[in-house]
PDB file of N, CA and C in Angstrom:
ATOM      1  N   UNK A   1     -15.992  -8.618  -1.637  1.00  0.00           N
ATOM      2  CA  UNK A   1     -16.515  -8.585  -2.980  1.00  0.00           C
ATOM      3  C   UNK A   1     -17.903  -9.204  -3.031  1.00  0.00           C
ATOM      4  N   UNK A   2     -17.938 -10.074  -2.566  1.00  0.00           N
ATOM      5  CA  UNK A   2     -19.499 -11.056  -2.233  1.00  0.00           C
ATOM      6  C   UNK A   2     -20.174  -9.866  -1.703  1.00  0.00           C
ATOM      7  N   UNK A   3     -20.298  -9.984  -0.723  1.00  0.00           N
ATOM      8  CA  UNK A   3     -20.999  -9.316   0.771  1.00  0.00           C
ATOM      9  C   UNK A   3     -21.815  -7.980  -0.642  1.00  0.00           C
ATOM     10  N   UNK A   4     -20.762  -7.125  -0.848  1.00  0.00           N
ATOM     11  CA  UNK A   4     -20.709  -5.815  -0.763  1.00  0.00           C
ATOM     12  C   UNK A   4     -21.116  -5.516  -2.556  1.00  0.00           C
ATOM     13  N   UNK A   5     -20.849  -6.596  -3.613  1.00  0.00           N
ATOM     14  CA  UNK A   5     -21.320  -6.761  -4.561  1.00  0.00           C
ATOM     15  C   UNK A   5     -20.610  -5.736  -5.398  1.00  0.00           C
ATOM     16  N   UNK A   6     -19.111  -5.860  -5.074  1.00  0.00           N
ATOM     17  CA  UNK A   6     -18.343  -5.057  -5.978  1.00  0.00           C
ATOM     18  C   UNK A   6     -17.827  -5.652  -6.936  1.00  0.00           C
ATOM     19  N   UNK A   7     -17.252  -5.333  -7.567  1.00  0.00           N
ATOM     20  CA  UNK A   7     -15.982  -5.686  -8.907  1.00  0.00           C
ATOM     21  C   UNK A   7     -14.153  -5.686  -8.447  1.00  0.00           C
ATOM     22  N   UNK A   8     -13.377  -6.364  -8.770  1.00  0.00           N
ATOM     23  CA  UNK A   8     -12.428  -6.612  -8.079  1.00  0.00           C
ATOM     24  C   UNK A   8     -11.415  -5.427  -7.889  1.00  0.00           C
ATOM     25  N   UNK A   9     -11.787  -4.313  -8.842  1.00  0.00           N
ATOM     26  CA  UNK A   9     -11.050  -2.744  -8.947  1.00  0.00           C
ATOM     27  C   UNK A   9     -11.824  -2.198  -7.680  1.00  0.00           C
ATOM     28  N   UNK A  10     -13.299  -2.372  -7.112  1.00  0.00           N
ATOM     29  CA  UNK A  10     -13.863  -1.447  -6.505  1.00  0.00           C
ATOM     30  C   UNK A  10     -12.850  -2.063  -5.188  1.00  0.00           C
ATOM     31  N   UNK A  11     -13.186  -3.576  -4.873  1.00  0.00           N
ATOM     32  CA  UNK A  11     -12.573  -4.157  -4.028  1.00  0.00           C
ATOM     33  C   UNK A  11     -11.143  -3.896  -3.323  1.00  0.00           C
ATOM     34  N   UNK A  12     -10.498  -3.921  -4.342  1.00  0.00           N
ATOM     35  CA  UNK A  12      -9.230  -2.997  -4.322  1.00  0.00           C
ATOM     36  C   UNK A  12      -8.512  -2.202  -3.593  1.00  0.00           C
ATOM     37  N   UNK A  13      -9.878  -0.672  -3.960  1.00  0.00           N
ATOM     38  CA  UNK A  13      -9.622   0.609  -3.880  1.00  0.00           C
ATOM     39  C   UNK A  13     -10.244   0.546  -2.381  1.00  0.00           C
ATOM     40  N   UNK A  14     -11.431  -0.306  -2.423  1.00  0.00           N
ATOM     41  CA  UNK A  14     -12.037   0.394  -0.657  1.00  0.00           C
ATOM     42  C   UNK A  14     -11.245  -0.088   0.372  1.00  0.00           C
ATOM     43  N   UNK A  15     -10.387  -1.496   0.053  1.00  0.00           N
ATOM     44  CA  UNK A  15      -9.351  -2.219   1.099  1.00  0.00           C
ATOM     45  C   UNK A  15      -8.193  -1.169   1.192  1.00  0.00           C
ATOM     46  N   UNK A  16      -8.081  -1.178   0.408  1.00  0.00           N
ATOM     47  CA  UNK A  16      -6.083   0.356   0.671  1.00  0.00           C
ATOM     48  C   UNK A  16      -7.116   1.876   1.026  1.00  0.00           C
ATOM     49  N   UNK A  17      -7.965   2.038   0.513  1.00  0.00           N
ATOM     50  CA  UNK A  17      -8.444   3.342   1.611  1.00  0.00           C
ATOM     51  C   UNK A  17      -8.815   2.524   2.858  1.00  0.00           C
ATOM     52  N   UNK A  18      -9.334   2.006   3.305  1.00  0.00           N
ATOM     53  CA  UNK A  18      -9.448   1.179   5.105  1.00  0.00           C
ATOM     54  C   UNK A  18      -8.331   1.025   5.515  1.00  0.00           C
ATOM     55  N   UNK A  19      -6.563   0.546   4.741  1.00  0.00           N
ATOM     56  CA  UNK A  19      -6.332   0.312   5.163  1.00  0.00           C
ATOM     57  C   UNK A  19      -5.235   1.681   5.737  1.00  0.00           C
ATOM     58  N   UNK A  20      -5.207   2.723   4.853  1.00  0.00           N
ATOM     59  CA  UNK A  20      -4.930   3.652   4.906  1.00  0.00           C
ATOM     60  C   UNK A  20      -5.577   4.320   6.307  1.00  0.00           C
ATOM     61  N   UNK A  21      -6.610   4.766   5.752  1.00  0.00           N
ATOM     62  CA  UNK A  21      -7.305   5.033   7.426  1.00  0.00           C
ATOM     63  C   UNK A  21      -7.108   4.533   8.442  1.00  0.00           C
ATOM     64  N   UNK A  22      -6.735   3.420   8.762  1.00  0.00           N
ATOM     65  CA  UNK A  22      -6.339   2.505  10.212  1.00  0.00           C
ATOM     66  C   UNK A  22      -5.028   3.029  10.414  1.00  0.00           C
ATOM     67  N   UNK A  23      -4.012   2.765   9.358  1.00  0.00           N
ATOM     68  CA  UNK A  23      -2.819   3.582   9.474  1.00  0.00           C
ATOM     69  C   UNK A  23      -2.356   4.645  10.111  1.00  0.00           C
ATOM     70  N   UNK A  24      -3.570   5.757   9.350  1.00  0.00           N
ATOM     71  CA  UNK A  24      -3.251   7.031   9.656  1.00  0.00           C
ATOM     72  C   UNK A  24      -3.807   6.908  11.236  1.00  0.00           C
ATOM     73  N   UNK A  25      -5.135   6.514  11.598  1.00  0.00           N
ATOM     74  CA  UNK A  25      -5.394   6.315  13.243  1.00  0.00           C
ATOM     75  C   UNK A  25      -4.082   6.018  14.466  1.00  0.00           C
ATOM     76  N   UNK A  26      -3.467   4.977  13.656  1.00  0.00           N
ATOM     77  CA  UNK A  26      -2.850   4.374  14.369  1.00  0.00           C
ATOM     78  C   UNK A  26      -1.438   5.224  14.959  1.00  0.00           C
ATOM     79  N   UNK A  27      -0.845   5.776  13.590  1.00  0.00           N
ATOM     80  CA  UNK A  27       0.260   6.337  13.294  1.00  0.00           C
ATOM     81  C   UNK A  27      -0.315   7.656  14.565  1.00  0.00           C
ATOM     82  N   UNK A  28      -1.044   8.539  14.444  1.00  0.00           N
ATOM     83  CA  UNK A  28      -1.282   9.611  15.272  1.00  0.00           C
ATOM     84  C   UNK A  28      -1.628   9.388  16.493  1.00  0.00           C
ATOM     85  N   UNK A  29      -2.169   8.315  16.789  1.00  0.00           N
ATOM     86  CA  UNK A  29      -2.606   7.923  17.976  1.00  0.00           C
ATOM     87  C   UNK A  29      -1.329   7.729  18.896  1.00  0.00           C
ATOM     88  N   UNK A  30      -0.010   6.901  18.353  1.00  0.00           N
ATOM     89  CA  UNK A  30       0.816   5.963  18.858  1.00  0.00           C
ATOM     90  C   UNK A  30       2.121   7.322  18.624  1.00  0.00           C
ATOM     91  N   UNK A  31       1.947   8.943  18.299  1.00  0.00           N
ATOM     92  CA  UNK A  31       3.359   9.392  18.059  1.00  0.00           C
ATOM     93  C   UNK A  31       2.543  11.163  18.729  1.00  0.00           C
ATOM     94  N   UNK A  32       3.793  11.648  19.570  1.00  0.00           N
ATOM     95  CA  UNK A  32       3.672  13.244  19.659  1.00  0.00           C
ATOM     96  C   UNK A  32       3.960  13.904  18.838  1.00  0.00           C
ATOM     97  N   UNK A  33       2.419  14.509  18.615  1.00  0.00           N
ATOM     98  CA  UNK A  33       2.747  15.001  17.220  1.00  0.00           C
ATOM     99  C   UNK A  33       3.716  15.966  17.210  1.00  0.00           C
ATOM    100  N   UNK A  34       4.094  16.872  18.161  1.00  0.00           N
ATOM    101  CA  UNK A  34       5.135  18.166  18.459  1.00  0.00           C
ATOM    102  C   UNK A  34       6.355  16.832  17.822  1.00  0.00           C
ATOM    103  N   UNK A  35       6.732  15.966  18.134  1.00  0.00           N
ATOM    104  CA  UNK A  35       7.707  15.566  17.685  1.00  0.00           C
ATOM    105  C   UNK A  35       7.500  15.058  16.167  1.00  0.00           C
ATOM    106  N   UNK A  36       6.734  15.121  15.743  1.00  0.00           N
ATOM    107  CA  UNK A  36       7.183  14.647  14.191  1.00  0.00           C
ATOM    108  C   UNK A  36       7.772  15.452  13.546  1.00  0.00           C
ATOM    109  N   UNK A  37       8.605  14.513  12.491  1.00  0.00           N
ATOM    110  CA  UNK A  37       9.525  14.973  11.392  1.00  0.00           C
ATOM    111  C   UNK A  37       8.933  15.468   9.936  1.00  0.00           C
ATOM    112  N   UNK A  38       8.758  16.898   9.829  1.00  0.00           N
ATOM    113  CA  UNK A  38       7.768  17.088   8.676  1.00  0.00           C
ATOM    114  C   UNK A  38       8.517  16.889   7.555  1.00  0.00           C
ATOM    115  N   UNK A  39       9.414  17.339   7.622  1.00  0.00           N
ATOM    116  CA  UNK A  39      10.309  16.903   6.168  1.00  0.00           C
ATOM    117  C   UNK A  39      10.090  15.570   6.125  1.00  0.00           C
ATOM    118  N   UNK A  40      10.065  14.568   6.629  1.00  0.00           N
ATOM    119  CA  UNK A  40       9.843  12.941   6.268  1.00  0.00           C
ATOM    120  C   UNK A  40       8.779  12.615   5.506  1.00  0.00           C
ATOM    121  N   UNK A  41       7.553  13.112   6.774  1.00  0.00           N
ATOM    122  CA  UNK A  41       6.751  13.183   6.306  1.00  0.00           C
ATOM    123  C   UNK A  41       5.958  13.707   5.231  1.00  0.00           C
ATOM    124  N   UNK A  42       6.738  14.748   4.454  1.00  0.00           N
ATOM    125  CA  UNK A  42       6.403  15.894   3.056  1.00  0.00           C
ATOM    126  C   UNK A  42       6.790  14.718   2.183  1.00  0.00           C
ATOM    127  N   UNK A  43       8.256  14.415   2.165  1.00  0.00           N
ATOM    128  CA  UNK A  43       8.691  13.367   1.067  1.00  0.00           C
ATOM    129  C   UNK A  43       7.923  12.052   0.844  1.00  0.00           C
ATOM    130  N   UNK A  44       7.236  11.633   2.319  1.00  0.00           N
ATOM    131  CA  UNK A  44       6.933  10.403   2.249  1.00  0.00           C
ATOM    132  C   UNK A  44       5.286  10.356   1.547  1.00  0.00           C
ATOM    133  N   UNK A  45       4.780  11.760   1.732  1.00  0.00           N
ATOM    134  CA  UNK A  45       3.347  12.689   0.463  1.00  0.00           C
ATOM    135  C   UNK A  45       3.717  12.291  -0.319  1.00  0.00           C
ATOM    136  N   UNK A  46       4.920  12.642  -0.806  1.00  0.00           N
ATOM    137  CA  UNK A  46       5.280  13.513  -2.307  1.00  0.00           C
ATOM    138  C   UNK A  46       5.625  11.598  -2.952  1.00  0.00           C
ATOM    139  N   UNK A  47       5.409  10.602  -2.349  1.00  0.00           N
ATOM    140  CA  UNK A  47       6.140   9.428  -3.019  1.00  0.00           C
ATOM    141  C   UNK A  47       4.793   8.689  -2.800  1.00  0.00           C
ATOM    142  N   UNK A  48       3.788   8.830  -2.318  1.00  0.00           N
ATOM    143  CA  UNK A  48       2.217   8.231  -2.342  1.00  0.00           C
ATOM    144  C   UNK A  48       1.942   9.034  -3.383  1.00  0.00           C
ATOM    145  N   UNK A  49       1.867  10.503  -3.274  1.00  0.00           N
ATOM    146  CA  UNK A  49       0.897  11.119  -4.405  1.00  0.00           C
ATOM    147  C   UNK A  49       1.410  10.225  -5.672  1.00  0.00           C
ATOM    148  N   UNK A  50       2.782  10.609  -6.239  1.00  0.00           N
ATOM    149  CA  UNK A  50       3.535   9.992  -7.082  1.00  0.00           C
ATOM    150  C   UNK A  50       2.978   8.523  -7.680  1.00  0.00           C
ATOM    151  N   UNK A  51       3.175   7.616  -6.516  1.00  0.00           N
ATOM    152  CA  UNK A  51       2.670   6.173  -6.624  1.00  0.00           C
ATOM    153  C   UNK A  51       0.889   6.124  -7.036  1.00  0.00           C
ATOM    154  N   UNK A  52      -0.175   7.293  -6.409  1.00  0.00           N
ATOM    155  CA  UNK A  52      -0.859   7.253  -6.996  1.00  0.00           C
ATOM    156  C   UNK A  52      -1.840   7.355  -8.818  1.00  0.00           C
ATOM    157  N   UNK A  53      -0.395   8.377  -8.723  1.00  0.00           N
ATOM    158  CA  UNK A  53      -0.976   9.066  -9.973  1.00  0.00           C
ATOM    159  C   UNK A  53      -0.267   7.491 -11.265  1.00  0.00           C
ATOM    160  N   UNK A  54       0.718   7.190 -10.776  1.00  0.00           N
ATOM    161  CA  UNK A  54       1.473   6.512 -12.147  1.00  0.00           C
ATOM    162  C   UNK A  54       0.366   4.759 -11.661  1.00  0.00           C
ATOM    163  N   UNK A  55      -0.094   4.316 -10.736  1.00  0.00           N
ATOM    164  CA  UNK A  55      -0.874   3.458 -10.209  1.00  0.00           C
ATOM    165  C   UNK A  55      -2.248   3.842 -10.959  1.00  0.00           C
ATOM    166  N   UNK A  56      -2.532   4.916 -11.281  1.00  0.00           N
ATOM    167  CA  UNK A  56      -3.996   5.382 -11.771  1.00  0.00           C
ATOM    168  C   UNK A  56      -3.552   4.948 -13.248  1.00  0.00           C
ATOM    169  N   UNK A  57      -2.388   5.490 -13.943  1.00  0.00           N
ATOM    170  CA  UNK A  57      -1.877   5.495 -15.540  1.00  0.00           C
ATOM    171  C   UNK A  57      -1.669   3.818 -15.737  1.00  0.00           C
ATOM    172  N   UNK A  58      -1.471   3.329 -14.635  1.00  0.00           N
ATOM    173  CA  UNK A  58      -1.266   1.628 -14.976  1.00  0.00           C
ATOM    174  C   UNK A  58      -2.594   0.780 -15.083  1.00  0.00           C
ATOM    175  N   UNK A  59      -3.172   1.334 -13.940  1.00  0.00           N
ATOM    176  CA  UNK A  59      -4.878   0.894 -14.233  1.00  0.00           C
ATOM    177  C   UNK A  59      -5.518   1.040 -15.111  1.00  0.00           C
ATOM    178  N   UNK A  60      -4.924   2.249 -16.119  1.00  0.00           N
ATOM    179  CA  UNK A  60      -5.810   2.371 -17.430  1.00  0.00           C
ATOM    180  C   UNK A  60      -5.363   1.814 -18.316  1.00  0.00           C
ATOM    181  N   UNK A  61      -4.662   1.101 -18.568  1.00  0.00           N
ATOM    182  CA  UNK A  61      -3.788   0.716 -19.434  1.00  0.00           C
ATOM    183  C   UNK A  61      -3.992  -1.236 -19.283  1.00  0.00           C
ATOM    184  N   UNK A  62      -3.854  -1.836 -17.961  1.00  0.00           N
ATOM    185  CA  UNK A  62      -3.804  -3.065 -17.974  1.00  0.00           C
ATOM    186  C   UNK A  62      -5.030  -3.548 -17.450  1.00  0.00           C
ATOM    187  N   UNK A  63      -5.284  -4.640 -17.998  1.00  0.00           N
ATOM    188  CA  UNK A  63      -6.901  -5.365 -17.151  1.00  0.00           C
ATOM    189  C   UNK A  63      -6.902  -5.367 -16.072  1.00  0.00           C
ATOM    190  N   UNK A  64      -8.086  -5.743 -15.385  1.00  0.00           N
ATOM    191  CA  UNK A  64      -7.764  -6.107 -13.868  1.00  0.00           C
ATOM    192  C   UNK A  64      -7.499  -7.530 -13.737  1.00  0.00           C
ATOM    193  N   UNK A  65      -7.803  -8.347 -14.621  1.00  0.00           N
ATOM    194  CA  UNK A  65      -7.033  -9.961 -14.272  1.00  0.00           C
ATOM    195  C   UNK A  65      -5.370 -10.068 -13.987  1.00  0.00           C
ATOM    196  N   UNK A  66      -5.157  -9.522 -15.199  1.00  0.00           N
ATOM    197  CA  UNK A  66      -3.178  -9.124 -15.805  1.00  0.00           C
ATOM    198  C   UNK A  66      -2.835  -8.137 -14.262  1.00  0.00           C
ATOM    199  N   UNK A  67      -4.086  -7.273 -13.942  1.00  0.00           N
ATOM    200  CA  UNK A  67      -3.039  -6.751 -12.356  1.00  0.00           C
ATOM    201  C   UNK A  67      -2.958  -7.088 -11.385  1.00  0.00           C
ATOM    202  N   UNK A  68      -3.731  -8.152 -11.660  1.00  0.00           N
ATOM    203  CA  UNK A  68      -4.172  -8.922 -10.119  1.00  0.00           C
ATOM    204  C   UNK A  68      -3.082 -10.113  -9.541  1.00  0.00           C
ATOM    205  N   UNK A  69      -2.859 -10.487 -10.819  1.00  0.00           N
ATOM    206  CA  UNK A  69      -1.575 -11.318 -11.111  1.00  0.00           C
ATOM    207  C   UNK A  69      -0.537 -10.841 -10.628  1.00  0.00           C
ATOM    208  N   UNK A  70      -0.345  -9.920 -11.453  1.00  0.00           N
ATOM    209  CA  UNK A  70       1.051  -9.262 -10.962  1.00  0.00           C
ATOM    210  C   UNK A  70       1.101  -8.722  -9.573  1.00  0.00           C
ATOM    211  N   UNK A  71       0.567  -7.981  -8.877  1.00  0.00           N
ATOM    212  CA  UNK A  71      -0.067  -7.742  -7.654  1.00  0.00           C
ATOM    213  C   UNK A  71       0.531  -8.871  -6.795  1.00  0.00           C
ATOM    214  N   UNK A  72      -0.277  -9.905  -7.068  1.00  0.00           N
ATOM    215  CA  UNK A  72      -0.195 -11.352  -6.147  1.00  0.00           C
ATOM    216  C   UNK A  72       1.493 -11.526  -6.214  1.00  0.00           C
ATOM    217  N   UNK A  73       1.958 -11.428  -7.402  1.00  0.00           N
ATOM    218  CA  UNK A  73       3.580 -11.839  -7.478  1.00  0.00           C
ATOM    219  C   UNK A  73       4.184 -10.821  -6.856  1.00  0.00           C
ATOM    220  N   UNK A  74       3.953  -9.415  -6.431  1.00  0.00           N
ATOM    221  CA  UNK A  74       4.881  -8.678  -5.945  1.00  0.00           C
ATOM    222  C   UNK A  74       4.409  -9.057  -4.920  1.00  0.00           C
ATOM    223  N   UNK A  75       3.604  -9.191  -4.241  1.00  0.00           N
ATOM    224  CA  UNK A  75       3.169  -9.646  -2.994  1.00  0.00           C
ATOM    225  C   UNK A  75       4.043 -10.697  -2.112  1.00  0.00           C
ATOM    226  N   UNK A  76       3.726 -11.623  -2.961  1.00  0.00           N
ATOM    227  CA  UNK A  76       4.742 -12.510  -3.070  1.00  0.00           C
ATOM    228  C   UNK A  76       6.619 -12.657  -2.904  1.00  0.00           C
ATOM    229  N   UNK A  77       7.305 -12.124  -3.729  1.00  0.00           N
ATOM    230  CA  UNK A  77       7.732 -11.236  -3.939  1.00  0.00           C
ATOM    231  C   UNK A  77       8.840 -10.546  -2.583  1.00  0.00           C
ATOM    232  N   UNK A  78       7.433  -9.518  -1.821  1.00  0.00           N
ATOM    233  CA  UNK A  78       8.027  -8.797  -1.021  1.00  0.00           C
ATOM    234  C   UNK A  78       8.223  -9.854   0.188  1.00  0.00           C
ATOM    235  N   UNK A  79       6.830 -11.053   0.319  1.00  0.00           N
ATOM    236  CA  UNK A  79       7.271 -11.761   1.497  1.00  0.00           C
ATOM    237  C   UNK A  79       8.259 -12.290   1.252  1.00  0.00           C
ATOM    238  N   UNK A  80       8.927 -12.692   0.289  1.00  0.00           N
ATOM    239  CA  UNK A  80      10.347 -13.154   0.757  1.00  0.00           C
ATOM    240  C   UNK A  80      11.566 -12.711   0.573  1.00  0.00           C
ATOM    241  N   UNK A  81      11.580 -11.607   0.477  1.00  0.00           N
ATOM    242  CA  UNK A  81      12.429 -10.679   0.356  1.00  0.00           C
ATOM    243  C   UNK A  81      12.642  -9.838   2.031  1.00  0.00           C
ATOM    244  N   UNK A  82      11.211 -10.049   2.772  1.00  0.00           N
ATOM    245  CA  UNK A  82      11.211 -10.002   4.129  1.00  0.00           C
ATOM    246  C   UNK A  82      11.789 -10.818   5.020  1.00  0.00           C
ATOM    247  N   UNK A  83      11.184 -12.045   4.647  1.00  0.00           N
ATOM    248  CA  UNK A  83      11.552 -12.933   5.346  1.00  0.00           C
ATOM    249  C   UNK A  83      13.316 -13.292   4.950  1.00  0.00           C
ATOM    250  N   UNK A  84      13.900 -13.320   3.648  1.00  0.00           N
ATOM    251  CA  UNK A  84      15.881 -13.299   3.749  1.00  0.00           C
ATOM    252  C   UNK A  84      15.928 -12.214   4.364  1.00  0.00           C
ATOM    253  N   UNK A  85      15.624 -11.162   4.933  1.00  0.00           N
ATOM    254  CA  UNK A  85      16.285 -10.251   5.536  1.00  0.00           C
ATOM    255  C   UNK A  85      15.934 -10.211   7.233  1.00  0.00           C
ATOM    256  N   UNK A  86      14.973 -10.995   7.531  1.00  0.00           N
ATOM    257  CA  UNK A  86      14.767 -11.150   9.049  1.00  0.00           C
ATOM    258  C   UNK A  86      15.726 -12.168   9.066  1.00  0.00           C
ATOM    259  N   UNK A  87      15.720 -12.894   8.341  1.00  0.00           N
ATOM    260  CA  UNK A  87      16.686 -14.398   8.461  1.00  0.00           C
ATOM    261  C   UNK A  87      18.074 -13.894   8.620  1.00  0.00           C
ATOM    262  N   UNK A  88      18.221 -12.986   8.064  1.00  0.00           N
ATOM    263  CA  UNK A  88      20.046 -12.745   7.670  1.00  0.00           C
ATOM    264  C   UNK A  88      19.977 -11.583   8.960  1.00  0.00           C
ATOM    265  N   UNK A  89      19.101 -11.172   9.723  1.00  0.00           N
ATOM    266  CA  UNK A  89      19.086 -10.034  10.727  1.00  0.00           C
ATOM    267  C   UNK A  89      19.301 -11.793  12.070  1.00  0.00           C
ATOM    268  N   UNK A  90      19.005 -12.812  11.939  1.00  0.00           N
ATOM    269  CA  UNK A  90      18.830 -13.646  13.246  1.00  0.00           C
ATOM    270  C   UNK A  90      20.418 -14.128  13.254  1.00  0.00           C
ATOM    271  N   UNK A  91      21.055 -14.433  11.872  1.00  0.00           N
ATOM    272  CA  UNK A  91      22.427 -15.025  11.646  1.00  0.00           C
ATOM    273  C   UNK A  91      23.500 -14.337  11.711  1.00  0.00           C
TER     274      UNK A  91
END
């Protein structure tokens, strides 16, 4: 945000496209593609597009302070919802 002299929406959007892109590098790099599962992969489209479009309808609707918040708490959130389930995977 400094560096690059964005706003915390631009900030946002260019980190999940980078991080998207590394993904997708990674994901193709690391799998034969003759072996992928396209049906997985169609559904697993069809539930990003989805997440995008209702993610676009939420952005218009709430500030970016109020999402940033919330954001941080699901974040939050998911780490420990990770971490009881690695825990309960060691016990």
């Amino acid at each position: 945000m400094v560096f690059g002299k964005m706003n915390p929406k631009q900030a946002v959007v260019n980190s999940l496209f980078l991080i998207g892109v590394k993904s997708l590098i990674g994901f193709l790099v690391s799998h034969n593609l003759m072996e992928l599962d396209l049906v997985l992969l169609g559904k697993l489209l069809l539930i990003v597009l989805l997440g995008m479009y209702f993610g676009r309808k939420l952005h218009q609707k709430i500030e970016a302070q109020r999402l940033k918040t919330i954001f941080g708490y699901f974040v939050l959130g998911m780490g420990f919802f990770i971490l009881l389930k690695e825990w309960m995977a060691i016990n």
